[in-house]
C-alpha atoms as a PDB file:
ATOM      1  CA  UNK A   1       0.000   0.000   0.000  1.00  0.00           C
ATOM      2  CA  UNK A   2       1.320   3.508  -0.615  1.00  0.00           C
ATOM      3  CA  UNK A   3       0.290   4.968   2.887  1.00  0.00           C
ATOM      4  CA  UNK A   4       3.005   2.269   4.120  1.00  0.00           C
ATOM      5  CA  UNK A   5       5.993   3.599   1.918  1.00  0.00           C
ATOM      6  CA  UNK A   6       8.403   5.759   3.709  1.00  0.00           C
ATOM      7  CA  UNK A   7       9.127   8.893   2.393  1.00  0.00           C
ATOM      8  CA  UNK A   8      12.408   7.701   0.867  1.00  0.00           C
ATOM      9  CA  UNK A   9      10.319   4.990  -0.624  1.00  0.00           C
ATOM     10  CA  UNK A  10       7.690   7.224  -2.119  1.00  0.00           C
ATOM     11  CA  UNK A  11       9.490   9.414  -3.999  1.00  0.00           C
ATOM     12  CA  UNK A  12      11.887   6.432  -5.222  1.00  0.00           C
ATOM     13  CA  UNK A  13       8.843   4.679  -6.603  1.00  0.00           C
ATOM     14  CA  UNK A  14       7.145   7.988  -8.112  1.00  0.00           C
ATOM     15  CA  UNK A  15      10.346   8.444 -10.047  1.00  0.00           C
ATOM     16  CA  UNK A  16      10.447   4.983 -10.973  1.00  0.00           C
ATOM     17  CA  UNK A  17       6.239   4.926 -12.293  1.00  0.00           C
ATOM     18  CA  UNK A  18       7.183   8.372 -14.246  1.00  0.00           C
ATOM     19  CA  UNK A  19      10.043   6.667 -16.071  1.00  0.00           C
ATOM     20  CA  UNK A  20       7.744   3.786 -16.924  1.00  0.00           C
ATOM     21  CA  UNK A  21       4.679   6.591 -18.097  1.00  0.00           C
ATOM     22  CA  UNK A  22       7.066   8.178 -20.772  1.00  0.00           C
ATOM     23  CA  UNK A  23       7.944   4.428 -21.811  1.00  0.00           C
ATOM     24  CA  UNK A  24       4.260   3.642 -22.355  1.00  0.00           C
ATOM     25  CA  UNK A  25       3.441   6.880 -23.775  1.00  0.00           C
ATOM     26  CA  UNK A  26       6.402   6.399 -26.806  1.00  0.00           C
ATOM     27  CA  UNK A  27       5.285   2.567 -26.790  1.00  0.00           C
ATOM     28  CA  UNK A  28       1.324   4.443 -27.589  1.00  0.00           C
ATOM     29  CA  UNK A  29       2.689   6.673 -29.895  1.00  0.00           C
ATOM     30  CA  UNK A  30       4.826   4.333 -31.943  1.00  0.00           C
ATOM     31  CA  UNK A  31       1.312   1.903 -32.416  1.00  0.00           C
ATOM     32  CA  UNK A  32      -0.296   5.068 -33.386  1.00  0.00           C
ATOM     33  CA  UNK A  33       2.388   5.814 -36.242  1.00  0.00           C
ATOM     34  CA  UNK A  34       1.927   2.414 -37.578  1.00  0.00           C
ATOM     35  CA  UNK A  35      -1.819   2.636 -37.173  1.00  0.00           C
ATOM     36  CA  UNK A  36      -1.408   5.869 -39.407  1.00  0.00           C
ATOM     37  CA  UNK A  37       0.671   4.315 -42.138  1.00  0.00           C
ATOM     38  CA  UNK A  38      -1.921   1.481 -42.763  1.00  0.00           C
ATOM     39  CA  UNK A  39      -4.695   4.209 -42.548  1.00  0.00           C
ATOM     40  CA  UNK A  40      -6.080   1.255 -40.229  1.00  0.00           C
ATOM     41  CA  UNK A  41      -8.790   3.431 -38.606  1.00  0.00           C
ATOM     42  CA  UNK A  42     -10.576   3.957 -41.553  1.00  0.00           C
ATOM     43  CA  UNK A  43     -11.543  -0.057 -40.676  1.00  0.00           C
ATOM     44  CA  UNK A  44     -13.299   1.227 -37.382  1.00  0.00           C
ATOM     45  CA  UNK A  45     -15.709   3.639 -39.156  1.00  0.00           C
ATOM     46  CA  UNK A  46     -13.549   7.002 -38.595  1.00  0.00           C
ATOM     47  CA  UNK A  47     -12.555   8.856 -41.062  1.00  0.00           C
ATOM     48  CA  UNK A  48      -9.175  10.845 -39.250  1.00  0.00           C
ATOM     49  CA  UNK A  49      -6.398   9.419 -36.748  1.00  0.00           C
ATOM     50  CA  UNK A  50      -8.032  12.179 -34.818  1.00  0.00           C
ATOM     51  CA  UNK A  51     -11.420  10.505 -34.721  1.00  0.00           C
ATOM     52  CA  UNK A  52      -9.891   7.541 -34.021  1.00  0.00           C
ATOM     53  CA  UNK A  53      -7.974   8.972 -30.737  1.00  0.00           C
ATOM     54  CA  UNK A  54     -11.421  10.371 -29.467  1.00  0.00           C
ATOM     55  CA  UNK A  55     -13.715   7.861 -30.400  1.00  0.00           C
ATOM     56  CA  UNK A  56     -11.755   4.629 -29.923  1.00  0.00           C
ATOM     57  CA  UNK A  57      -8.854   6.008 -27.385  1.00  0.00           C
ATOM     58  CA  UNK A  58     -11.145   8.161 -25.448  1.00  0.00           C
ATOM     59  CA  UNK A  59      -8.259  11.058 -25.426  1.00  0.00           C
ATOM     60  CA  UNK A  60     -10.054  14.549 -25.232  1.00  0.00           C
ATOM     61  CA  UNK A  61      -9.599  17.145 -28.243  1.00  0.00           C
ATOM     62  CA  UNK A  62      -6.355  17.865 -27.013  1.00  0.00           C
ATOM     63  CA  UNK A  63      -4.439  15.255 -25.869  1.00  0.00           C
ATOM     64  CA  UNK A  64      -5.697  13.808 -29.493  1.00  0.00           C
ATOM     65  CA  UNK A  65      -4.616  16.888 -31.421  1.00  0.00           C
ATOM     66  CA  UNK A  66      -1.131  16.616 -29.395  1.00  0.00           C
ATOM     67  CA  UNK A  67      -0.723  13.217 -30.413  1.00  0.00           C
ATOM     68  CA  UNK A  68      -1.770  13.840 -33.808  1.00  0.00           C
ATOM     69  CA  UNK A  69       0.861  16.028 -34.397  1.00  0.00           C
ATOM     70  CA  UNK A  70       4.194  14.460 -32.521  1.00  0.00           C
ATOM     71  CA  UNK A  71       3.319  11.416 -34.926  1.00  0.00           C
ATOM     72  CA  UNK A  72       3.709  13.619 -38.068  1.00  0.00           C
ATOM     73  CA  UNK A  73       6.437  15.112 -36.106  1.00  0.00           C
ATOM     74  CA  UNK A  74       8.020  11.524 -36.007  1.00  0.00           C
ATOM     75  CA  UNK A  75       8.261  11.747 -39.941  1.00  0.00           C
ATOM     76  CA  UNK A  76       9.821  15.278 -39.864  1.00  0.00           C
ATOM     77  CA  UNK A  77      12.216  13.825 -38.163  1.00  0.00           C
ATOM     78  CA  UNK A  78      13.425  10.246 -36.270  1.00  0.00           C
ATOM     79  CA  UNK A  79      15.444  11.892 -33.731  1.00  0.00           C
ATOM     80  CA  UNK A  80      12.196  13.375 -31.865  1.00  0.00           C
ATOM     81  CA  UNK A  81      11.403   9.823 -31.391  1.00  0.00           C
ATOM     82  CA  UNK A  82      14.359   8.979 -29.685  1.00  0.00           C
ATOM     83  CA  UNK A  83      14.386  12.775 -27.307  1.00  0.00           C
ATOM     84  CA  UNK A  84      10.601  11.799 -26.470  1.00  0.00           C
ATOM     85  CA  UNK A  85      12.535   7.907 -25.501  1.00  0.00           C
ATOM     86  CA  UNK A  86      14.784   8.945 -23.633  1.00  0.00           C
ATOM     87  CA  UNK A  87      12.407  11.849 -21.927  1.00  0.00           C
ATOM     88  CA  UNK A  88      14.309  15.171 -23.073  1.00  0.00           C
ATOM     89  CA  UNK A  89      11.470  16.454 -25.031  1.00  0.00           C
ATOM     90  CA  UNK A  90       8.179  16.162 -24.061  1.00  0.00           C
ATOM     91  CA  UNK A  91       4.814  15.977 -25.915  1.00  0.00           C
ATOM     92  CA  UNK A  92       3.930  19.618 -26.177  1.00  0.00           C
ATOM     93  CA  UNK A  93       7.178  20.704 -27.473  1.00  0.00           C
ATOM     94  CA  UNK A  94       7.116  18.015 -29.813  1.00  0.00           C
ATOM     95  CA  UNK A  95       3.815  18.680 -31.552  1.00  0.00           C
ATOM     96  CA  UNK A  96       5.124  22.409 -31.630  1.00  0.00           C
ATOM     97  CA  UNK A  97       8.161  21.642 -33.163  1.00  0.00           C
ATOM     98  CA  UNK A  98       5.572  19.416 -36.191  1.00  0.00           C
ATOM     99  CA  UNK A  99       4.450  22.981 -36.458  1.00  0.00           C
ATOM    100  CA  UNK A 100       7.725  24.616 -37.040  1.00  0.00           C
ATOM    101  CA  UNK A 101       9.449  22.370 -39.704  1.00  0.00           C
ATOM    102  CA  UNK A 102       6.196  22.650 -41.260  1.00  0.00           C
ATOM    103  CA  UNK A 103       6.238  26.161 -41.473  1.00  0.00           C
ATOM    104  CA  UNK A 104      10.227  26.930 -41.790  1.00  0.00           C
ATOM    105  CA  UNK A 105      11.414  23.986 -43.854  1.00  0.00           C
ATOM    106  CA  UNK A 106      14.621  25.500 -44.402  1.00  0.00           C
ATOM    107  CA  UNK A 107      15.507  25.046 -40.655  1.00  0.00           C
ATOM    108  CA  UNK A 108      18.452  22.332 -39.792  1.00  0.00           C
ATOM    109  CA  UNK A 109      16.063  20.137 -37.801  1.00  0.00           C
ATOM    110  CA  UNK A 110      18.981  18.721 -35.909  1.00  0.00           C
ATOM    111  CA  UNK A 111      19.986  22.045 -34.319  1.00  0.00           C
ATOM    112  CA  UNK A 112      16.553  22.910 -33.615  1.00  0.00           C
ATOM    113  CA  UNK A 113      15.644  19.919 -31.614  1.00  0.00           C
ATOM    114  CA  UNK A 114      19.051  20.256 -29.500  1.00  0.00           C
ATOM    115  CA  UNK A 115      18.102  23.940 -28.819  1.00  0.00           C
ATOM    116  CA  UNK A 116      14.379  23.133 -26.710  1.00  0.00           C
ATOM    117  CA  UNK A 117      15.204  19.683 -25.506  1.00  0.00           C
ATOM    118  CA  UNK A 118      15.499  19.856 -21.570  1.00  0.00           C
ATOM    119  CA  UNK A 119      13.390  22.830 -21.897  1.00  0.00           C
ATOM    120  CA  UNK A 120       9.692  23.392 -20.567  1.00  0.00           C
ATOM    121  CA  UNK A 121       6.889  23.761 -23.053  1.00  0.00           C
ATOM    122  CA  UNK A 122       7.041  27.286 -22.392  1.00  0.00           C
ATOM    123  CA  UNK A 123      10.485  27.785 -22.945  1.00  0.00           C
ATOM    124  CA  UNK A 124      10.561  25.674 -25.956  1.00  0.00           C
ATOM    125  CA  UNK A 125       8.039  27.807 -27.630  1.00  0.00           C
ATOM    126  CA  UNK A 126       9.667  31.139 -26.904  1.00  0.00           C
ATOM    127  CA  UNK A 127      12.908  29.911 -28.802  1.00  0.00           C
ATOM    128  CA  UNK A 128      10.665  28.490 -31.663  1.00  0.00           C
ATOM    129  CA  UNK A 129       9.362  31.947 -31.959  1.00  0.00           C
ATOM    130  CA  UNK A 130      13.113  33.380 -31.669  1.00  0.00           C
ATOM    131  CA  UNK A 131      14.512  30.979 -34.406  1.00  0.00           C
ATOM    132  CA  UNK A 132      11.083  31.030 -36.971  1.00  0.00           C
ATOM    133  CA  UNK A 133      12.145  32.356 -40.310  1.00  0.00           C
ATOM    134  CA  UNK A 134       8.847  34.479 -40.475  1.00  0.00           C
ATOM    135  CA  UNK A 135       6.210  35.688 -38.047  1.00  0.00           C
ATOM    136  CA  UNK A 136       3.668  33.025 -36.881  1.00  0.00           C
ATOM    137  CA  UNK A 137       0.778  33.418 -39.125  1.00  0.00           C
ATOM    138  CA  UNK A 138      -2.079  35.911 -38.489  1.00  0.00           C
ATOM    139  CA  UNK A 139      -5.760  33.751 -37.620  1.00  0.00           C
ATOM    140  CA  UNK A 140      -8.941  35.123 -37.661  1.00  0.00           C
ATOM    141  CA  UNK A 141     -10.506  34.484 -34.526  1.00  0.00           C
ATOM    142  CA  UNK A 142     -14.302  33.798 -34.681  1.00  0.00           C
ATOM    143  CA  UNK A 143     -16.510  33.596 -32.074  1.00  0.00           C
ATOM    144  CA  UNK A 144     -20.267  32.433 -33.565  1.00  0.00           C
ATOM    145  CA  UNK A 145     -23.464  34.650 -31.941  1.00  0.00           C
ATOM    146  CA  UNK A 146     -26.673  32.599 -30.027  1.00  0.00           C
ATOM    147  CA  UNK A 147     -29.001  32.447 -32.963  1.00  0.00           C
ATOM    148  CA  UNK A 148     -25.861  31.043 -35.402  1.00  0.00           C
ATOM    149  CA  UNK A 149     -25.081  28.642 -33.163  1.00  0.00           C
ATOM    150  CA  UNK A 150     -29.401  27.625 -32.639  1.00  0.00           C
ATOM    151  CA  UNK A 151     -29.090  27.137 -36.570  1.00  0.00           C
ATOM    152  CA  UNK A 152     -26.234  24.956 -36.234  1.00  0.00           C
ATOM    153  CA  UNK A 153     -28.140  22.677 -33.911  1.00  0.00           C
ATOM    154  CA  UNK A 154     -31.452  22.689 -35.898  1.00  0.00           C
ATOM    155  CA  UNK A 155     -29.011  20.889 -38.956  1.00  0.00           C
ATOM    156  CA  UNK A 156     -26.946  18.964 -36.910  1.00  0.00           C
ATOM    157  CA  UNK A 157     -28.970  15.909 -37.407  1.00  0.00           C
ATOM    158  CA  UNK A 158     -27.792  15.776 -40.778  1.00  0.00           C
ATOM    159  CA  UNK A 159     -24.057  16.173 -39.776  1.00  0.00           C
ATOM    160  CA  UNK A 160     -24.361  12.997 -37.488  1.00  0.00           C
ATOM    161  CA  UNK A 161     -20.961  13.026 -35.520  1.00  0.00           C
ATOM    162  CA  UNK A 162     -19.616  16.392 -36.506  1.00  0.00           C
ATOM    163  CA  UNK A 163     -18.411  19.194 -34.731  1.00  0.00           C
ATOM    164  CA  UNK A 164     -19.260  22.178 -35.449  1.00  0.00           C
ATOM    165  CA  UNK A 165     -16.444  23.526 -36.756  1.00  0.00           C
ATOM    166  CA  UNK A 166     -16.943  20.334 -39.437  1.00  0.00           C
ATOM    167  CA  UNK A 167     -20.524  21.664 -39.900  1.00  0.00           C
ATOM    168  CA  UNK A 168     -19.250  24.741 -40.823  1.00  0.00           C
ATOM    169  CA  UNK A 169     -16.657  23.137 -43.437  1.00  0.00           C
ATOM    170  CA  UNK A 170     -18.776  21.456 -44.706  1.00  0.00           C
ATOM    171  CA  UNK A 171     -21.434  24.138 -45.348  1.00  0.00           C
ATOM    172  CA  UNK A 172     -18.771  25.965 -47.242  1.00  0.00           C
ATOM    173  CA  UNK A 173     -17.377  23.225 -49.485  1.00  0.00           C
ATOM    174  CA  UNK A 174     -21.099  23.105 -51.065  1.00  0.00           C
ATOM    175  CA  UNK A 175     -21.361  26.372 -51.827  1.00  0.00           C
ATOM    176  CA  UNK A 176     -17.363  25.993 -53.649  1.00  0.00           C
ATOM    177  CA  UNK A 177     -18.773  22.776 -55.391  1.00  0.00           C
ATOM    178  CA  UNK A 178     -21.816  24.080 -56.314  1.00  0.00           C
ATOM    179  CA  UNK A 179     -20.022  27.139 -57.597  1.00  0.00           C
ATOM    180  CA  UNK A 180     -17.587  25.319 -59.699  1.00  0.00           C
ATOM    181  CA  UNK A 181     -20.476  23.437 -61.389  1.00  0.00           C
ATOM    182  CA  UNK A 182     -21.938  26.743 -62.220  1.00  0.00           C
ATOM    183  CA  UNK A 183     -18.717  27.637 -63.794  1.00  0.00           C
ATOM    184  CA  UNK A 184     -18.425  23.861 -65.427  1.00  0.00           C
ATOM    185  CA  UNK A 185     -21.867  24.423 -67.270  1.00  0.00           C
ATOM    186  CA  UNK A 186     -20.651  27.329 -68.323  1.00  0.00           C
ATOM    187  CA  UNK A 187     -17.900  26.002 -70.145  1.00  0.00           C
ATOM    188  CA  UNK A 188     -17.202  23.636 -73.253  1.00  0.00           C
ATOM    189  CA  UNK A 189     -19.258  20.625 -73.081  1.00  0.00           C
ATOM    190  CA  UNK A 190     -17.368  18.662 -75.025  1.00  0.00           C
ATOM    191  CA  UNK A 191     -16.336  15.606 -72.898  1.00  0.00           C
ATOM    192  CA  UNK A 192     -12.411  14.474 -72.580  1.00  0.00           C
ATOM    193  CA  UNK A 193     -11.061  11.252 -74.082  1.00  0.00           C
ATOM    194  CA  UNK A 194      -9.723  10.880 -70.675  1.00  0.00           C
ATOM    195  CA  UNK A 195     -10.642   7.290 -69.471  1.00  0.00           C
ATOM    196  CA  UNK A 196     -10.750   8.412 -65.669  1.00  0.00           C
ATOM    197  CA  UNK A 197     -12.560  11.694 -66.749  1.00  0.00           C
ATOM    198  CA  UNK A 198     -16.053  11.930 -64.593  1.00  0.00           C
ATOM    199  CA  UNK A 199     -18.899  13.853 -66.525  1.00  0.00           C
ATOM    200  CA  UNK A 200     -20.627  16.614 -64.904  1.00  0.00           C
ATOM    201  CA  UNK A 201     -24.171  14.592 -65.108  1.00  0.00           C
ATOM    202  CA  UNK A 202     -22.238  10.847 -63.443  1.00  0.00           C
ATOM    203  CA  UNK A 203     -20.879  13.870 -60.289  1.00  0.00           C
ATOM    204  CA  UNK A 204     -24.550  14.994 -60.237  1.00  0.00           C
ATOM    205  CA  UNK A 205     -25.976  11.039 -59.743  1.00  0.00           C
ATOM    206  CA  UNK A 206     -22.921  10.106 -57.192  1.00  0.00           C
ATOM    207  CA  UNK A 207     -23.701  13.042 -55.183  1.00  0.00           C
ATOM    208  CA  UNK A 208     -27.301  12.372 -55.127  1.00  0.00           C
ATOM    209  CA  UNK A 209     -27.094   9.100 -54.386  1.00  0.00           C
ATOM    210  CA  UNK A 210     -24.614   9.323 -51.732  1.00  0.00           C
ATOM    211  CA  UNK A 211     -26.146  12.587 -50.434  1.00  0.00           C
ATOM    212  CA  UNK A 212     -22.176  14.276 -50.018  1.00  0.00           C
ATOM    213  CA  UNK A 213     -21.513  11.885 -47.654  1.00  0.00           C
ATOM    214  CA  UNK A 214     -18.874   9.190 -47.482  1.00  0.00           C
ATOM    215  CA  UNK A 215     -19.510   5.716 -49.381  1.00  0.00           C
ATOM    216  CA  UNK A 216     -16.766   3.946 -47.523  1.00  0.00           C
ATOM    217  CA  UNK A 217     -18.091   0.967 -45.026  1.00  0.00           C
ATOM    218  CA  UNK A 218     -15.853  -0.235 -42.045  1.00  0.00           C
ATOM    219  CA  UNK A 219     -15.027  -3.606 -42.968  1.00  0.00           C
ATOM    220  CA  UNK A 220     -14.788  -4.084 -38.774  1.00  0.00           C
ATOM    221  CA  UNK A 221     -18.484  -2.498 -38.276  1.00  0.00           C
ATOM    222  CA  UNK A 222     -19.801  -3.244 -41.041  1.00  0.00           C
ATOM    223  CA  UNK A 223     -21.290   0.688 -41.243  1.00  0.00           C
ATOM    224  CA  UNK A 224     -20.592   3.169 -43.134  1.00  0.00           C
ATOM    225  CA  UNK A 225     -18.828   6.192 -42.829  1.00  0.00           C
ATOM    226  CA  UNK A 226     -20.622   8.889 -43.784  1.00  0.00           C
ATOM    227  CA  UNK A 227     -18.402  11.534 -43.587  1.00  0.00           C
ATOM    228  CA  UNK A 228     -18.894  14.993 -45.117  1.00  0.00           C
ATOM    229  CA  UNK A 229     -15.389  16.887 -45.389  1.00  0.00           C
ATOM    230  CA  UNK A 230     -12.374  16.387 -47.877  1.00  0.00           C
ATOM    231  CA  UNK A 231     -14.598  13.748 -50.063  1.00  0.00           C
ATOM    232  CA  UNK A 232     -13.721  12.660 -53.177  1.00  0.00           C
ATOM    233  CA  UNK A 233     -14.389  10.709 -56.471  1.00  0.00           C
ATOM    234  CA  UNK A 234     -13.263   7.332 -56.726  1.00  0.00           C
ATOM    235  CA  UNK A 235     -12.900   4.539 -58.810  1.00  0.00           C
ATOM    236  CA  UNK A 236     -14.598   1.894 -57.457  1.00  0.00           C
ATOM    237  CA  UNK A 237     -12.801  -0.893 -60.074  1.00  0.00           C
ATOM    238  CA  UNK A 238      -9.738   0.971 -60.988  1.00  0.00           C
ATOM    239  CA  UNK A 239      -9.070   2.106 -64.845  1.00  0.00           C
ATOM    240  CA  UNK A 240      -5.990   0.184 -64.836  1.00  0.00           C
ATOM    241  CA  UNK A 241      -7.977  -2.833 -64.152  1.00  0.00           C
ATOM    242  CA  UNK A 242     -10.778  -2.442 -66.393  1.00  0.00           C
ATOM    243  CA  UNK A 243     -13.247   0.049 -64.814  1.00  0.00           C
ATOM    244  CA  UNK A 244     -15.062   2.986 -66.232  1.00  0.00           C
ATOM    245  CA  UNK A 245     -16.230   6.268 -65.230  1.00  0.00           C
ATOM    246  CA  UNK A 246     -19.511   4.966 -65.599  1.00  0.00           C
ATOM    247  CA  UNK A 247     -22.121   5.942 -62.469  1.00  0.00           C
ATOM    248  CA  UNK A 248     -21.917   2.556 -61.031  1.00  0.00           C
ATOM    249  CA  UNK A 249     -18.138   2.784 -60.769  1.00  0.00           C
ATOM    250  CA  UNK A 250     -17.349   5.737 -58.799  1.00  0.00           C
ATOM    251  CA  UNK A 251     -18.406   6.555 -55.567  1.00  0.00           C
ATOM    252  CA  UNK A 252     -17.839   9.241 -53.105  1.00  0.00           C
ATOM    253  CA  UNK A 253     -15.071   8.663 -50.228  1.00  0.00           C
ATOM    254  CA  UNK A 254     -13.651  11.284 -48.050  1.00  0.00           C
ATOM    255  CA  UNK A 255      -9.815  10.976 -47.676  1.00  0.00           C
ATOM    256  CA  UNK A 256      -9.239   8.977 -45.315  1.00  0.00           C
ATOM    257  CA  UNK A 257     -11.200   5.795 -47.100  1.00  0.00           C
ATOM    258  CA  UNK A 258     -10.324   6.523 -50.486  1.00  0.00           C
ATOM    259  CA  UNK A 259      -6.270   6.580 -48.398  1.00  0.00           C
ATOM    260  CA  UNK A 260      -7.075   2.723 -46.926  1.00  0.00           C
ATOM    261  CA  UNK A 261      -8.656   1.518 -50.013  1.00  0.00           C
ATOM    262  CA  UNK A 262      -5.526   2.509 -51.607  1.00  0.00           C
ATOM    263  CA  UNK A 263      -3.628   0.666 -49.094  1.00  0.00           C
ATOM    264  CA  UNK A 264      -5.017  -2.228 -49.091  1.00  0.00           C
ATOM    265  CA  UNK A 265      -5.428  -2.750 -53.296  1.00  0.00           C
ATOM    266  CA  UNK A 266      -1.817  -1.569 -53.593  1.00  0.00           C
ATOM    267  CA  UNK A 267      -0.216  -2.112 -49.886  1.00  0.00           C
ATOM    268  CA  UNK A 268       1.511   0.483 -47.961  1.00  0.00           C
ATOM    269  CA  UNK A 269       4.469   0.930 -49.467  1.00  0.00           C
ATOM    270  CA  UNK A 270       3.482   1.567 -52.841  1.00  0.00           C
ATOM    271  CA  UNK A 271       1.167   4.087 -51.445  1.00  0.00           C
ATOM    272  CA  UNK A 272       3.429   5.905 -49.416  1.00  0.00           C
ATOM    273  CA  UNK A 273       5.388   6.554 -52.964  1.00  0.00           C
ATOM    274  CA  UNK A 274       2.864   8.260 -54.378  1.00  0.00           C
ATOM    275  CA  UNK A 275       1.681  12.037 -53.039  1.00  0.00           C
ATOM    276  CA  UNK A 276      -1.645  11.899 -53.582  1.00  0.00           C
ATOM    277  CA  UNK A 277      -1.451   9.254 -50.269  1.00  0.00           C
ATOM    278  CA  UNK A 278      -0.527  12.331 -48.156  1.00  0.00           C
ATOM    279  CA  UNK A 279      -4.103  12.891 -46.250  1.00  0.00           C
ATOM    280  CA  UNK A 280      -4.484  16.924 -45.854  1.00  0.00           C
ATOM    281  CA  UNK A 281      -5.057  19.000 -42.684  1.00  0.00           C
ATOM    282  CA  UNK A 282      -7.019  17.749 -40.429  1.00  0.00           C
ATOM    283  CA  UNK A 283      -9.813  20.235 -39.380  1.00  0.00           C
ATOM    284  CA  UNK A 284     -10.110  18.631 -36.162  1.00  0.00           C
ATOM    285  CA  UNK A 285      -6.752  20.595 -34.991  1.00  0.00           C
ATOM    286  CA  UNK A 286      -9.154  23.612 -34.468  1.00  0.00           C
ATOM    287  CA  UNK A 287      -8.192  23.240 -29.949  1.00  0.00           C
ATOM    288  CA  UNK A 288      -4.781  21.894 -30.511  1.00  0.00           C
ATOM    289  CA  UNK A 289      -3.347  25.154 -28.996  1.00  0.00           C
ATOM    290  CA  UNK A 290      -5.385  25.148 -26.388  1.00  0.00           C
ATOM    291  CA  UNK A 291      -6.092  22.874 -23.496  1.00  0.00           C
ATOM    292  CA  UNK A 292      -9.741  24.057 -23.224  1.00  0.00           C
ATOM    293  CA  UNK A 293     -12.552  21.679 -23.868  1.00  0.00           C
ATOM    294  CA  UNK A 294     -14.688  22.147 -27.653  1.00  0.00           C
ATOM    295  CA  UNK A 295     -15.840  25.525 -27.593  1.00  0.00           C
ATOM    296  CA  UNK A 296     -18.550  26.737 -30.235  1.00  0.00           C
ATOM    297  CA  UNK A 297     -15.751  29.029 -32.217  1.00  0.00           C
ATOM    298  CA  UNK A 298     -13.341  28.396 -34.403  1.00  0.00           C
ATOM    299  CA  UNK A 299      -9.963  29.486 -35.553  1.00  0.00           C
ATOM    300  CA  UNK A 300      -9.277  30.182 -39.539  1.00  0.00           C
ATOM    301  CA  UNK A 301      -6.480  30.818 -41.150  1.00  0.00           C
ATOM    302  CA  UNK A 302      -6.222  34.954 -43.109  1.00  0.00           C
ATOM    303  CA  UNK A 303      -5.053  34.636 -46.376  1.00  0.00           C
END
């Protein structure tokens, strides 16, 4: 029992359960890198690694966003793997530092990692912010009224699962689709001799049909995904193997599925060869800078 343990004892053994913590937390994070390259949470019905933290994990917004990010820090570079090891650079700075490569990629990763190991988050940010080739970017901070956020949840039946920052995305990739058809009919009709061209009319059906939501279904629950951000045409029998454009041949699939379908027709490394396998930001990183809970605003980027 702990009330027994001296106090010689106690602090021995705290020290001793802390070193094993930051083993189990690398052990996590190195299952969730793998879990990533396979895209194998597409599987369990969610469309993100994000998701899949939340919902399967149970890790609130941030602790998922944090993880998120020190595993495509991990591919920035190996050696924050080994400082997060060996417990010289902890989680925080390491999603931070995911942020800085991404944003100054003519940095000498090496250096930078030396300079904020040891450090504490805090300290580690102010020399990110020292070393940064540019200032961080400016964000629009938006903070939605009462009766905007009452028509939120009067549609959020249809956006089963979504936050509303996803709501929100969503909302505003129909009006760009439906604005690009607009444009579309207002070009050439003339159709391309393009085998894996999609006519405006086969879009029309598929989107019907699949009411902009995702076609892919878990192969682990059986259920489908349903998704309604970052979706995308697909093949259903590839061109290479005899399939058309025809409306029963494409579907709609947001990212992530159309990612693991890839995967598993072509296998992982093949994939990972080609850029298209690269899955884009992740809307869900709207708290990652913030250990609040989900608030009803979000963060966008100014152009």
């Amino acid at each position: 029992m702990i009330n027994t343990l001296s106090d010689k004892e106690l602090i021995v053994q705290v020290i001793k359960k802390a070193k094993e913590e930051k083993l189990i937390v690398s052990e996590v994070l190195n299952y969730m890198e793998e879990i990533d390259r396979r895209k194998v949470f597409i599987d369990y019905g969610v469309p993100s690694l994000f998701k899949f933290c939340t919902r399967i994990l149970k890790y609130s917004d941030y602790e998922a966003a944090t993880r998120v990010k020190v595993v495509r820090a991990f591919k920035a570079s190996p050696i924050i793997k080994e400082k997060i090891q060996d417990g010289s650079l902890n989680l925080t700075t390491a999603a931070s530092l995911y942020s800085f490569f991404k944003n100054n990629k003519k940095q000498n990763k090496e250096d930078v990692i030396k300079k904020v190991c040891g450090k504490s988050s805090k300290q580690a940010k102010d020399t990110l912010n020292l070393l940064a080739d540019h200032p961080v970017p400016k964000t629009l901070n938006i903070t939605l009224a009462e009766h905007l956020l009452r028509k939120l949840e009067s549609i959020s039946d249809d956006f089963e699962g979504c936050s509303e920052l996803e709501i929100i995305e969503s909302l505003i990739d129909r009006h760009i689709e439906q604005n690009k058809r607009a444009k579309d009919k207002r070009r050439s009709t003339k159709r391309s001799k393009h085998q894996r061209y999609i006519t405006r009319d086969v879009k029309e059906n598929v989107d019907k049909r699949s009411q902009n939501r995702c076609e892919g279904i878990s192969s682990i629950t059986g259920k489908r995904c349903q998704s309604r951000t970052n979706l995308q045409y697909d093949h259903i029998r590839s061109i290479s193997k005899g399939g058309d454009s025809s409306q029963e041949n494409i579907r709609k699939l947001c990212s992530g599925c159309n990612a693991r379908a890839g995967v598993k027709a072509l296998g992982v490394q093949k994939m990972l060869q080609r850029d298209s396998v690269t899955l884009p930001k992740s809307t869900n990183y709207y708290l990652e800078e913030t250990s609040a809970g989900p608030q009803y605003s979000f963060i966008a980027p100014r152009g």
